[in-house]
PDB file of N, CA and C in Angstrom:
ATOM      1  N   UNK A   1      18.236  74.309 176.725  1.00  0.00           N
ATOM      2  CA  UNK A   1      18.990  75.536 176.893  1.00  0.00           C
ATOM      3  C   UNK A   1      19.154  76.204 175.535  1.00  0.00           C
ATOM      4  N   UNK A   2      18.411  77.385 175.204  1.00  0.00           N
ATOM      5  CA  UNK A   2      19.134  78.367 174.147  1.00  0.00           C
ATOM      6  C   UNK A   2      20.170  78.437 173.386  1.00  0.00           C
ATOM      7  N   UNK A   3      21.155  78.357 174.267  1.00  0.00           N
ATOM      8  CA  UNK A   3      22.139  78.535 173.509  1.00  0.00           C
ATOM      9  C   UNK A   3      23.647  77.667 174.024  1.00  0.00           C
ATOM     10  N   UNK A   4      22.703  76.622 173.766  1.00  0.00           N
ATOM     11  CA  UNK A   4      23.960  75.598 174.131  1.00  0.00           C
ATOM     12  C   UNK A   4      24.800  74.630 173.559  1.00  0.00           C
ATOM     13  N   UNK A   5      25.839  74.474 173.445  1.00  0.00           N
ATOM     14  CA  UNK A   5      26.872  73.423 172.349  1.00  0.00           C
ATOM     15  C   UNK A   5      26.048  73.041 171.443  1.00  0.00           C
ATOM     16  N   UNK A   6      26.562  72.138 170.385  1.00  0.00           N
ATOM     17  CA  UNK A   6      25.655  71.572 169.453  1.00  0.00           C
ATOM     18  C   UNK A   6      25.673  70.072 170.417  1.00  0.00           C
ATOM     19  N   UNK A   7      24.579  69.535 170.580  1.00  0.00           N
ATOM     20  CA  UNK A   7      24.657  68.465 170.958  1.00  0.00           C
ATOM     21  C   UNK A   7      24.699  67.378 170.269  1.00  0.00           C
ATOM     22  N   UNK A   8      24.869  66.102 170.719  1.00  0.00           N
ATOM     23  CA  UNK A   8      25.032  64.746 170.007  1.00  0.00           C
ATOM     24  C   UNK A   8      25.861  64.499 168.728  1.00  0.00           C
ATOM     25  N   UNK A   9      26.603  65.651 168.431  1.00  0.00           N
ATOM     26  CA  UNK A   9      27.212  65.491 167.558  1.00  0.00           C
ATOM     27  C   UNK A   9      28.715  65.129 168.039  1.00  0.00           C
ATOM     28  N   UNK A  10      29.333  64.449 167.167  1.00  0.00           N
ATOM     29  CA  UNK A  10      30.591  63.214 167.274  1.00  0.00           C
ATOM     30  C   UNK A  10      31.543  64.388 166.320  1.00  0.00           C
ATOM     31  N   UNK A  11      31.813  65.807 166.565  1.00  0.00           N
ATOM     32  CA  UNK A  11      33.022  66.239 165.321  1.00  0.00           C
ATOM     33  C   UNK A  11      34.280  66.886 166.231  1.00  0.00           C
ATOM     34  N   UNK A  12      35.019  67.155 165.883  1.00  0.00           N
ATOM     35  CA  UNK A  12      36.187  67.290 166.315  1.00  0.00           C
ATOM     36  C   UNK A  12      35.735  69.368 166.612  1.00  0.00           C
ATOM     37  N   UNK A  13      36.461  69.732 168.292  1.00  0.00           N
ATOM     38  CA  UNK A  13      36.314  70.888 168.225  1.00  0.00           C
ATOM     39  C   UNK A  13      37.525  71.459 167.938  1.00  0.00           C
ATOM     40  N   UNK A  14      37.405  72.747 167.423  1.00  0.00           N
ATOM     41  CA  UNK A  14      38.662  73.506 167.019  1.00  0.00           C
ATOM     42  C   UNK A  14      38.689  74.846 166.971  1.00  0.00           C
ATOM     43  N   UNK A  15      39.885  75.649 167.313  1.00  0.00           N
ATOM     44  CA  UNK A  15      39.194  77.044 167.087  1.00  0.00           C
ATOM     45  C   UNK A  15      40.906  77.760 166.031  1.00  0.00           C
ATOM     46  N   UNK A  16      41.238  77.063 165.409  1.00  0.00           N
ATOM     47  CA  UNK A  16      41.870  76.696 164.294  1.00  0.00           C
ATOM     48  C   UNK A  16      41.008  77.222 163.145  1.00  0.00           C
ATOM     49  N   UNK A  17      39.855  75.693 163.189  1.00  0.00           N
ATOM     50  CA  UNK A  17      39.215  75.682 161.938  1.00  0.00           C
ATOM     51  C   UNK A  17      40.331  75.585 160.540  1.00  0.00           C
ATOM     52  N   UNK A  18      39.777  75.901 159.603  1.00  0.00           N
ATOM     53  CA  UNK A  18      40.340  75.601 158.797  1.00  0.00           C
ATOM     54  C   UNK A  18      41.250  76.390 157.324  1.00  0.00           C
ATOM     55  N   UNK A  19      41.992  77.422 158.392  1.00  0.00           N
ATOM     56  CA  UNK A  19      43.140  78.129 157.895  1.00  0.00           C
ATOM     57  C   UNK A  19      43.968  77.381 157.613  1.00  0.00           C
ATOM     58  N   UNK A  20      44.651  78.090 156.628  1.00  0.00           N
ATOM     59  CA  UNK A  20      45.677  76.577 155.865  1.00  0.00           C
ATOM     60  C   UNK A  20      46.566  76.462 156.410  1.00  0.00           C
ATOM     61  N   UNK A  21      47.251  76.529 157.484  1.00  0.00           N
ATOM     62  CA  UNK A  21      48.141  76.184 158.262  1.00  0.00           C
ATOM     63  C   UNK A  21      47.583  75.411 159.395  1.00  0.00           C
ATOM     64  N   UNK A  22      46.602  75.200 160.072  1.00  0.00           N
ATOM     65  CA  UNK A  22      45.812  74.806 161.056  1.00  0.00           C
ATOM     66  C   UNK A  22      45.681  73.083 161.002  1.00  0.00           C
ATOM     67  N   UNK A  23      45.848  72.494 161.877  1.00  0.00           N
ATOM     68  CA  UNK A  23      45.766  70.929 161.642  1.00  0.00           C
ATOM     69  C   UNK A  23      44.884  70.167 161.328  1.00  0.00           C
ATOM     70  N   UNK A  24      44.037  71.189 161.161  1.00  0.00           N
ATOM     71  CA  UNK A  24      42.567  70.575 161.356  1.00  0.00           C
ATOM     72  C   UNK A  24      41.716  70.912 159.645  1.00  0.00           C
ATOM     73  N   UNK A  25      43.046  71.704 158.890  1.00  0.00           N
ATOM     74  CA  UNK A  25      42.516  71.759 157.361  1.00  0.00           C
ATOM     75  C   UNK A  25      42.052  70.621 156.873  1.00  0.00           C
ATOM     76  N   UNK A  26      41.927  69.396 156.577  1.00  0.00           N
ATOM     77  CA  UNK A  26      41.772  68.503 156.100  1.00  0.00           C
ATOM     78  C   UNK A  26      40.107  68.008 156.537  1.00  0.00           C
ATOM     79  N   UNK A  27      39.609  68.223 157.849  1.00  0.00           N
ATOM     80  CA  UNK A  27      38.625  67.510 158.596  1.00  0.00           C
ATOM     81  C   UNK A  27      37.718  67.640 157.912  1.00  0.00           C
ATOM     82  N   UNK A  28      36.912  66.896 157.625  1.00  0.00           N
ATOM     83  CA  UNK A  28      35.107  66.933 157.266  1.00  0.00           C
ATOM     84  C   UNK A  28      34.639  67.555 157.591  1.00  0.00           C
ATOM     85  N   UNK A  29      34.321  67.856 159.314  1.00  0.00           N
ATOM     86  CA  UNK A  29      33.685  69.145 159.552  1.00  0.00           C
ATOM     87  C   UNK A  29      34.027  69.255 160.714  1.00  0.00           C
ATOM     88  N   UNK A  30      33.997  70.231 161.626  1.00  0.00           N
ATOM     89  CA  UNK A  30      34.942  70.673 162.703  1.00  0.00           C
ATOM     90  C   UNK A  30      33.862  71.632 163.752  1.00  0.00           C
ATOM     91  N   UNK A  31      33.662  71.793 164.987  1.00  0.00           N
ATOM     92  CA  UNK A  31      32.784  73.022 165.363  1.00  0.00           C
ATOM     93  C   UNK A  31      33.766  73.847 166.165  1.00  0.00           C
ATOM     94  N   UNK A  32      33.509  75.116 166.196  1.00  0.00           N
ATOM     95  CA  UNK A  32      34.539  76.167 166.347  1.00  0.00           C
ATOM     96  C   UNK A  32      33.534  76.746 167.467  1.00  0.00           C
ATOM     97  N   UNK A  33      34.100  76.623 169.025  1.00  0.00           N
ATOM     98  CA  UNK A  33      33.547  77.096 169.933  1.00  0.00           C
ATOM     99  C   UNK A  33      33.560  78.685 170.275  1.00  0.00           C
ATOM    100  N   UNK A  34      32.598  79.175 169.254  1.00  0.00           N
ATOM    101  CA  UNK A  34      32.234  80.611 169.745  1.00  0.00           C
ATOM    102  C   UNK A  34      31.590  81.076 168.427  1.00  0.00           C
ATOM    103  N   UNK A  35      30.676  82.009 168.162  1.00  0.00           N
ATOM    104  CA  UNK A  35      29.904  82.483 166.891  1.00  0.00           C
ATOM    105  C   UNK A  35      30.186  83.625 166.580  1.00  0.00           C
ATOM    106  N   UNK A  36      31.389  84.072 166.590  1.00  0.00           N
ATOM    107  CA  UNK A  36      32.669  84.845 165.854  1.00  0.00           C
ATOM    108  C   UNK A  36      33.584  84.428 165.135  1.00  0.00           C
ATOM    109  N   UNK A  37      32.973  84.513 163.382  1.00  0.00           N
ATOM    110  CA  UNK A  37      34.443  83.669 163.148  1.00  0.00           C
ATOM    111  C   UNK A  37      34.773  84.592 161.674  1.00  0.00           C
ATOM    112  N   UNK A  38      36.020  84.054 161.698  1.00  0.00           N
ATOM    113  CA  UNK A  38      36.722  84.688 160.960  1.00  0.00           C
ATOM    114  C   UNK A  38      37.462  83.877 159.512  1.00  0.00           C
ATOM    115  N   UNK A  39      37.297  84.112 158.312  1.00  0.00           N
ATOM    116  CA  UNK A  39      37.735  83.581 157.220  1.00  0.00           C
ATOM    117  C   UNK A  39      39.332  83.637 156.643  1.00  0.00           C
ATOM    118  N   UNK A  40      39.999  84.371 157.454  1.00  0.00           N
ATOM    119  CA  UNK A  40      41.263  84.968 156.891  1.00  0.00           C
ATOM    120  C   UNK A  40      42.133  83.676 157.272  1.00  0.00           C
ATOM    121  N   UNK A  41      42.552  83.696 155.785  1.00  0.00           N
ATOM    122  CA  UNK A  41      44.264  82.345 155.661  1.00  0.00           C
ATOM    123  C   UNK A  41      43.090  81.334 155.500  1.00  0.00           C
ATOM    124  N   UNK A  42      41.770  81.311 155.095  1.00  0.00           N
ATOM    125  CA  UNK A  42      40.938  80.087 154.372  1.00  0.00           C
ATOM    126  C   UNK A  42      40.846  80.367 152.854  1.00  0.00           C
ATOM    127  N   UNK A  43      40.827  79.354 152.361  1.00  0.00           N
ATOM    128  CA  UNK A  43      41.219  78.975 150.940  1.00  0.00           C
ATOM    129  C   UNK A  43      39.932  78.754 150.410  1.00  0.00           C
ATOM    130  N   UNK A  44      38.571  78.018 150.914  1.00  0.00           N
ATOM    131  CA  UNK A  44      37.598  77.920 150.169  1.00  0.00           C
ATOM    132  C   UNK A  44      36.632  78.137 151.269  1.00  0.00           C
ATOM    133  N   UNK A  45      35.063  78.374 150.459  1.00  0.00           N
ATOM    134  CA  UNK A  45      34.013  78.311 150.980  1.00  0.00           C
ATOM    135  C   UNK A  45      33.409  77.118 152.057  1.00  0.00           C
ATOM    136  N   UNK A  46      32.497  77.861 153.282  1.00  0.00           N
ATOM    137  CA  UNK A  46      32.694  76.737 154.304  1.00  0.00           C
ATOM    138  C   UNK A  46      31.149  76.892 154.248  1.00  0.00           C
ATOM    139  N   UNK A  47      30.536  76.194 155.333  1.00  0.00           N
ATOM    140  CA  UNK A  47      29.439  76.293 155.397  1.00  0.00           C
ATOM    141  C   UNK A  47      29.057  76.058 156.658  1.00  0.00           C
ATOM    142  N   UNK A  48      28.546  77.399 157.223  1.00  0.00           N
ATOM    143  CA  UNK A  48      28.471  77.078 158.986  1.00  0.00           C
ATOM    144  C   UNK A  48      27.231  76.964 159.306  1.00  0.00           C
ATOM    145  N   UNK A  49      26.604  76.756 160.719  1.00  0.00           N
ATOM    146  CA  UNK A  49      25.546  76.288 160.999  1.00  0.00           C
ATOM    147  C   UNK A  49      26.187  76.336 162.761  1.00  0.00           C
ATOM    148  N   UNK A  50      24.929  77.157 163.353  1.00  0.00           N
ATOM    149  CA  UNK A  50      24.905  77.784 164.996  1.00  0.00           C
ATOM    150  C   UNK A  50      24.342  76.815 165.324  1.00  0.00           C
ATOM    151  N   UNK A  51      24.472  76.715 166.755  1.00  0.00           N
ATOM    152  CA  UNK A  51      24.031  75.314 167.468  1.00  0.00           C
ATOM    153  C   UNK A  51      22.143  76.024 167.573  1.00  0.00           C
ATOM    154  N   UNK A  52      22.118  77.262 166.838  1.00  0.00           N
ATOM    155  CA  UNK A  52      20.280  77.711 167.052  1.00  0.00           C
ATOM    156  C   UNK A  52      20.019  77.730 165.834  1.00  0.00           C
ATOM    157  N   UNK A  53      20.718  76.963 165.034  1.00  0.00           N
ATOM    158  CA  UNK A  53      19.702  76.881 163.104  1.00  0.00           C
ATOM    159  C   UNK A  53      20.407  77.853 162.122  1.00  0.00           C
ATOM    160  N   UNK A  54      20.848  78.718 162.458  1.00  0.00           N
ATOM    161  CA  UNK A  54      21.522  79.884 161.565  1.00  0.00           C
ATOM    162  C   UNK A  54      22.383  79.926 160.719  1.00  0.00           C
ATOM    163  N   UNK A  55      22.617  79.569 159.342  1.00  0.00           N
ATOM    164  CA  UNK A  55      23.538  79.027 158.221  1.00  0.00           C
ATOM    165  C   UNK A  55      23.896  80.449 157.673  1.00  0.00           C
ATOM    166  N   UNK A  56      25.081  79.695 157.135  1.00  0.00           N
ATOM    167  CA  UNK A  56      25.606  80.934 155.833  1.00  0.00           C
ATOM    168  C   UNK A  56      26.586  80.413 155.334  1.00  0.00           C
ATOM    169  N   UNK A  57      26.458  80.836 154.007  1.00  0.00           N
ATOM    170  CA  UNK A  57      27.902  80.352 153.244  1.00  0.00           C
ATOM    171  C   UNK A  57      28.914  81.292 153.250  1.00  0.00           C
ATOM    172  N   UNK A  58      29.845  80.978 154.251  1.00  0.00           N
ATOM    173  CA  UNK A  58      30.931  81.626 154.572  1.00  0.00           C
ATOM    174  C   UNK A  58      32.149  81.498 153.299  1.00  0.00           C
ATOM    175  N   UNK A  59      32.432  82.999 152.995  1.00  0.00           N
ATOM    176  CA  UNK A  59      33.540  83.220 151.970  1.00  0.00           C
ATOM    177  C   UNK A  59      34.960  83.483 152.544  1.00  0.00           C
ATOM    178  N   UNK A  60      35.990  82.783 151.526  1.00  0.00           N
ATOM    179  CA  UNK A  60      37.197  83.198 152.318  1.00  0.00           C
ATOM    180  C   UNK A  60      37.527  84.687 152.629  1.00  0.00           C
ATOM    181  N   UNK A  61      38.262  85.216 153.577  1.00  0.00           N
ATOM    182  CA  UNK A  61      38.671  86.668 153.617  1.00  0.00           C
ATOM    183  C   UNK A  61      37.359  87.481 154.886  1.00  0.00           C
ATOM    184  N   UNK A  62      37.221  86.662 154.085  1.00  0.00           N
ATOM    185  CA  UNK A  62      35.777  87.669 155.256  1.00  0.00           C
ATOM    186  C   UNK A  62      35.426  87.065 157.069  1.00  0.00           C
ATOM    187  N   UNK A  63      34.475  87.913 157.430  1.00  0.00           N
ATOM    188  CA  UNK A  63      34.704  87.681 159.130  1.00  0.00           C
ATOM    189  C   UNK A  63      32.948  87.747 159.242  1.00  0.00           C
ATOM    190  N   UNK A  64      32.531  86.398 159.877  1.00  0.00           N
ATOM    191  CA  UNK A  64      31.187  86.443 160.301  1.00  0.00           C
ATOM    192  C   UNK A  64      30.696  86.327 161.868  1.00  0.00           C
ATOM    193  N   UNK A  65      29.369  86.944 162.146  1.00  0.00           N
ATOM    194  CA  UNK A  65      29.103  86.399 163.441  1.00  0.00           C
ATOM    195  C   UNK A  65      27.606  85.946 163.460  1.00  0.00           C
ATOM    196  N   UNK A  66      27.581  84.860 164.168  1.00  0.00           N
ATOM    197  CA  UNK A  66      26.260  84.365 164.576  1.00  0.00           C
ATOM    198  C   UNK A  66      25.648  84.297 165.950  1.00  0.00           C
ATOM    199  N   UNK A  67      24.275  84.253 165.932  1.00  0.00           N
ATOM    200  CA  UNK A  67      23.891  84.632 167.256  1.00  0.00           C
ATOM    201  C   UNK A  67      24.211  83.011 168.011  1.00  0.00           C
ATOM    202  N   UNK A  68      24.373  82.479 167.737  1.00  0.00           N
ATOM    203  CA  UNK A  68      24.736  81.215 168.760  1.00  0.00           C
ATOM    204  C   UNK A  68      26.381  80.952 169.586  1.00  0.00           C
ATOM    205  N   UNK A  69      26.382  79.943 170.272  1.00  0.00           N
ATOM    206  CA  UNK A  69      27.723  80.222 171.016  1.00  0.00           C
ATOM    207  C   UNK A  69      28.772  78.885 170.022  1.00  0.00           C
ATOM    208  N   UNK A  70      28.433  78.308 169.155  1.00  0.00           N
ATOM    209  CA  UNK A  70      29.180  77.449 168.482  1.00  0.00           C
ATOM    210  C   UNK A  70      28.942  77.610 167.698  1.00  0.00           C
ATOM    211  N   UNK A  71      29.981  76.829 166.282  1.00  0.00           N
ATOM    212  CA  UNK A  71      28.997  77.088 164.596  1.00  0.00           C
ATOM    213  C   UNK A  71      29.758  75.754 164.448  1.00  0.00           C
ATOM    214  N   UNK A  72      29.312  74.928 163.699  1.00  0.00           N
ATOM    215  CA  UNK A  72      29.526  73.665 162.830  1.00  0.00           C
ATOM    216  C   UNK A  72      29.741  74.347 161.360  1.00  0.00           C
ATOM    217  N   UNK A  73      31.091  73.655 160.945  1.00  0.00           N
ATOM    218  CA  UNK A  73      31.785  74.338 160.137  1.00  0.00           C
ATOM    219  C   UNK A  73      31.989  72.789 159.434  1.00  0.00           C
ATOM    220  N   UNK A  74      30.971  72.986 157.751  1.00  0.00           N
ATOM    221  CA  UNK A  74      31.482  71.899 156.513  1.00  0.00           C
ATOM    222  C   UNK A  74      32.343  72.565 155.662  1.00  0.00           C
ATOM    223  N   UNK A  75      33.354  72.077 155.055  1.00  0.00           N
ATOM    224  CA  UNK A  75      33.838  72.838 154.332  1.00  0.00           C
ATOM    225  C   UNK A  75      32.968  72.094 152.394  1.00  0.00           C
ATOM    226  N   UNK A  76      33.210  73.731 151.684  1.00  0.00           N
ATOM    227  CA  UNK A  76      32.856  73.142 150.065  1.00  0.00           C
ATOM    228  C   UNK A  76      33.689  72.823 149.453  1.00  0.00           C
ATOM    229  N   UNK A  77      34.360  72.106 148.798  1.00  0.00           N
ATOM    230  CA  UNK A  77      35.141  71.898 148.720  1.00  0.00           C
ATOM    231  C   UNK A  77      34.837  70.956 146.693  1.00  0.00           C
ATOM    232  N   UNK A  78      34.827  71.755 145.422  1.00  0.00           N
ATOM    233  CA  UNK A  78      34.299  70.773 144.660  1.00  0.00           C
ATOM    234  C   UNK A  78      36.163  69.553 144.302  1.00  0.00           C
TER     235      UNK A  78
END
């Protein structure tokens, strides 16, 4: 299927993500069910990835969209 969940992956879903108030600030990596997302109240650079291949290094403040229906969200964190 096109455009379907990320599969086989074991991460916690959230649509939180990782605004600094959100419970889920701390997580390794998190997938945020839908490819609209938004950076505002994030503190550092994340790094997303659509369940169809599509990366970007997401900056705080800012608002991205991807053509897939999930994004896997690492955060950078040095």
């Amino acid at each position: 299927m096109r455009n379907s969940p990320l599969k086989g992956m074991k991460v916690k879903v959230s649509t939180q993500g990782y605004k600094r108030n959100s419970p889920d600030v701390n997580a390794s990596s998190l997938i945020i069910p839908s490819g609209d997302i938004t950076m505002e109240e994030v503190d550092f650079p994340i790094l997303g990835i659509d369940n169809l291949g599509n990366r970007k290094i997401m900056q705080p403040g800012k608002k991205y969209k991807f053509k897939g229906s999930s994004v896997l969200e690492i955060p950078i964190k040095n």
